[in-house]
C-alpha atoms as a PDB file:
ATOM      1  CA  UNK A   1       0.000   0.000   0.000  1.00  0.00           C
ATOM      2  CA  UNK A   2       1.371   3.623  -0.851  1.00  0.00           C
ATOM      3  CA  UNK A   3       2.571   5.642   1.801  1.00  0.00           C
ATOM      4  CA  UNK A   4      -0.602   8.471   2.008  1.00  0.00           C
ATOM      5  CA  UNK A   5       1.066  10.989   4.461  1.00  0.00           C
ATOM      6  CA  UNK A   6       3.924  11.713   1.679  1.00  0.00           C
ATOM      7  CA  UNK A   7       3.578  14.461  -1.164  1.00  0.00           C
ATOM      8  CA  UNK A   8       4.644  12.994  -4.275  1.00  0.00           C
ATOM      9  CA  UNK A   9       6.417  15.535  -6.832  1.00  0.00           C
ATOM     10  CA  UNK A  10       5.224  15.679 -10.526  1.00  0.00           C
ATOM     11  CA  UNK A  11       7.393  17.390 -12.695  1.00  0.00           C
ATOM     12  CA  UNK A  12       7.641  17.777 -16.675  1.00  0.00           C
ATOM     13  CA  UNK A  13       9.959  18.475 -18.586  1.00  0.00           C
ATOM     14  CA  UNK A  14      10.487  22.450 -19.833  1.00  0.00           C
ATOM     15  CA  UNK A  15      11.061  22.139 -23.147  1.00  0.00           C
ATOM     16  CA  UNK A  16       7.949  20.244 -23.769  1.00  0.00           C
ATOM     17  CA  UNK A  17       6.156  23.938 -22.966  1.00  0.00           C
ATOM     18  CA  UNK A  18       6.578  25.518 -25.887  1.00  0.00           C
ATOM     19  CA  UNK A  19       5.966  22.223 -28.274  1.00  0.00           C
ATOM     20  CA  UNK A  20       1.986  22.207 -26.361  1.00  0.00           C
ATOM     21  CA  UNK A  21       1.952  25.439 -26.955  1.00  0.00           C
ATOM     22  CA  UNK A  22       2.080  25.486 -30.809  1.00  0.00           C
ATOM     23  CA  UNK A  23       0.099  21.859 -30.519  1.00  0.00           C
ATOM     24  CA  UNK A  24      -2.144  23.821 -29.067  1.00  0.00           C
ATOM     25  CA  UNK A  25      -2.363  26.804 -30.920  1.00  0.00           C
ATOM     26  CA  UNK A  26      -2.581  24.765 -34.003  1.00  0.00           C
ATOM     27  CA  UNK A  27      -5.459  22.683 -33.028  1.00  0.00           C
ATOM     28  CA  UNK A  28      -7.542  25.506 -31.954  1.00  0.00           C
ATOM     29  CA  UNK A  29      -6.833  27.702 -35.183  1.00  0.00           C
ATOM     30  CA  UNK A  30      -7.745  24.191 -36.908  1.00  0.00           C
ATOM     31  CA  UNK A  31     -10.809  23.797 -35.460  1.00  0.00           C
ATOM     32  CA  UNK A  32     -11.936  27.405 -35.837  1.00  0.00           C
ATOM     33  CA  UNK A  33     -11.293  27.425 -39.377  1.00  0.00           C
ATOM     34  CA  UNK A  34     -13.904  24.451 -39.674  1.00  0.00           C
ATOM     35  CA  UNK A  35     -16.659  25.525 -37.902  1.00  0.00           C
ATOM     36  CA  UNK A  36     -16.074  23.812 -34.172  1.00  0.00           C
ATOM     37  CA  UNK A  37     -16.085  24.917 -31.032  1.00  0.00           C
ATOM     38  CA  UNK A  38     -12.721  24.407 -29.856  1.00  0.00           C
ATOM     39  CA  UNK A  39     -12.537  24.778 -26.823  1.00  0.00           C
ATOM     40  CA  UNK A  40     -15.827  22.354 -26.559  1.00  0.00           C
ATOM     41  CA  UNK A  41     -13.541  20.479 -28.691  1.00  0.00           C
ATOM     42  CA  UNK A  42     -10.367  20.029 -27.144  1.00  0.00           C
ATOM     43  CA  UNK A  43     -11.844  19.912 -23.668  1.00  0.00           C
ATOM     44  CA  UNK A  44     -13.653  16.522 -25.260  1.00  0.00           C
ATOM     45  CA  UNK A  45     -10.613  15.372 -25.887  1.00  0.00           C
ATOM     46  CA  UNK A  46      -8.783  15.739 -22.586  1.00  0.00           C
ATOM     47  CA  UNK A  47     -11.366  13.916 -21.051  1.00  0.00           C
ATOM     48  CA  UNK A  48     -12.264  11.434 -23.032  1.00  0.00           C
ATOM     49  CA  UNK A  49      -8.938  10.630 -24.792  1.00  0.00           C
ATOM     50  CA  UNK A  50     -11.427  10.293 -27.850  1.00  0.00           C
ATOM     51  CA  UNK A  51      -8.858  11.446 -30.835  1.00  0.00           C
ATOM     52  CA  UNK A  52     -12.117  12.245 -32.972  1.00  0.00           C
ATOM     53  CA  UNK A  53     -13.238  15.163 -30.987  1.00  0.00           C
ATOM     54  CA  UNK A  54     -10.448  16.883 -33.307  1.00  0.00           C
ATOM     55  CA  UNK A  55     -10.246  17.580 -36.700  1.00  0.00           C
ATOM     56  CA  UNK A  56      -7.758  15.949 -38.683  1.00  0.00           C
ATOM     57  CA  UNK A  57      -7.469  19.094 -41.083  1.00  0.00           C
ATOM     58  CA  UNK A  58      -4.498  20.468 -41.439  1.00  0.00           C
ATOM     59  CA  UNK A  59      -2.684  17.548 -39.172  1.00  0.00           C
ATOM     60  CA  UNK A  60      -4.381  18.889 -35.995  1.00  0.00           C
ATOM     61  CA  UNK A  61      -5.387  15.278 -34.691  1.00  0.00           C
ATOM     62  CA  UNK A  62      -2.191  13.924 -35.267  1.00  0.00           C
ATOM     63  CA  UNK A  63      -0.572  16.735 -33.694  1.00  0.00           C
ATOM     64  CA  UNK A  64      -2.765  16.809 -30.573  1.00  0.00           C
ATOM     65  CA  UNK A  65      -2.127  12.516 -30.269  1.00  0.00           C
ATOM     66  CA  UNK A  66       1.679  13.314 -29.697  1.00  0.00           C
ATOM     67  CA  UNK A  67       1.034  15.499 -26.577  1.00  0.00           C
ATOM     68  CA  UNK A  68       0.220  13.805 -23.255  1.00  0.00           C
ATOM     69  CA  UNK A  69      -3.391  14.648 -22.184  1.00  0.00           C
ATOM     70  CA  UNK A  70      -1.947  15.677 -18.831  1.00  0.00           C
ATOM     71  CA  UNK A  71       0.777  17.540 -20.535  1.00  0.00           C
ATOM     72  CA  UNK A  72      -2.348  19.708 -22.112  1.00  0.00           C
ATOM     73  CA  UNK A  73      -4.355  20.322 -19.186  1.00  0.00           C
ATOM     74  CA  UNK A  74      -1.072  21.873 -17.521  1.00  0.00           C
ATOM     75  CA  UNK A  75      -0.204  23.819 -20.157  1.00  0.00           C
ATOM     76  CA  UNK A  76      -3.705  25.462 -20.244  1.00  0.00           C
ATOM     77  CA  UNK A  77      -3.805  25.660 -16.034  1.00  0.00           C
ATOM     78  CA  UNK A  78      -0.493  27.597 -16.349  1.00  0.00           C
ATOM     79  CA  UNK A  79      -1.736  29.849 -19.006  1.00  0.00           C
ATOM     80  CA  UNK A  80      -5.116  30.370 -16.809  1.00  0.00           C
ATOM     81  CA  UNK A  81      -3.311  30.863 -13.396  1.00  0.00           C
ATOM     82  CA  UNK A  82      -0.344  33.474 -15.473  1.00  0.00           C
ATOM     83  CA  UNK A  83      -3.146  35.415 -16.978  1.00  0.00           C
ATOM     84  CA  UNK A  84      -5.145  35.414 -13.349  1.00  0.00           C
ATOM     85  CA  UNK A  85      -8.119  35.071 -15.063  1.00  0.00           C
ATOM     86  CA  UNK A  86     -10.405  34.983 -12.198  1.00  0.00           C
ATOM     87  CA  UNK A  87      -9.235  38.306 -10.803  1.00  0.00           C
ATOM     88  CA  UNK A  88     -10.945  40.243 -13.854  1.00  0.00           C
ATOM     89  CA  UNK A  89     -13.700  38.340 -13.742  1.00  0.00           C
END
């Protein structure tokens, strides 16, 4: 059995930040330019891990398969939490 009264540390790797970022960039501009929602979209995706939720056009789905769905969900919580998004809100 684990040991529950320990923090465990996650950590990724830095370089991987700015390789999300265009993943991510591309996929929404992707799924704009057909007609989607993407955020709708993409947030099927993370949740699902169902690669169909994105369009293929103009490589997006094969893009967004390379990056770790946990890798995207921190790269969008970092971008949330830098902007401090709730503040203005």
């Amino acid at each position: 059995m684990a040991d529950l009264s320990s923090t465990q540390f996650f950590r990724v790797k830095p370089d991987q930040e700015v390789q999300v970022k265009e993943v991510l960039d591309v996929v929404y501009n992707a799924m704009e330019e057909k007609g989607y929602n993407p955020v709708n979209q993409i947030v099927g995706y993370i949740m699902s891990g169902d690669p169909t939720y994105i369009t293929s056009y103009k490589g997006a789905r094969s893009m967004i398969m390379k990056v770790e769905r946990d890798e995207l969900v921190e790269e969008l919580l970092k971008e949330y939490i830098r902007n401090r998004s709730w503040e203005r809100d």
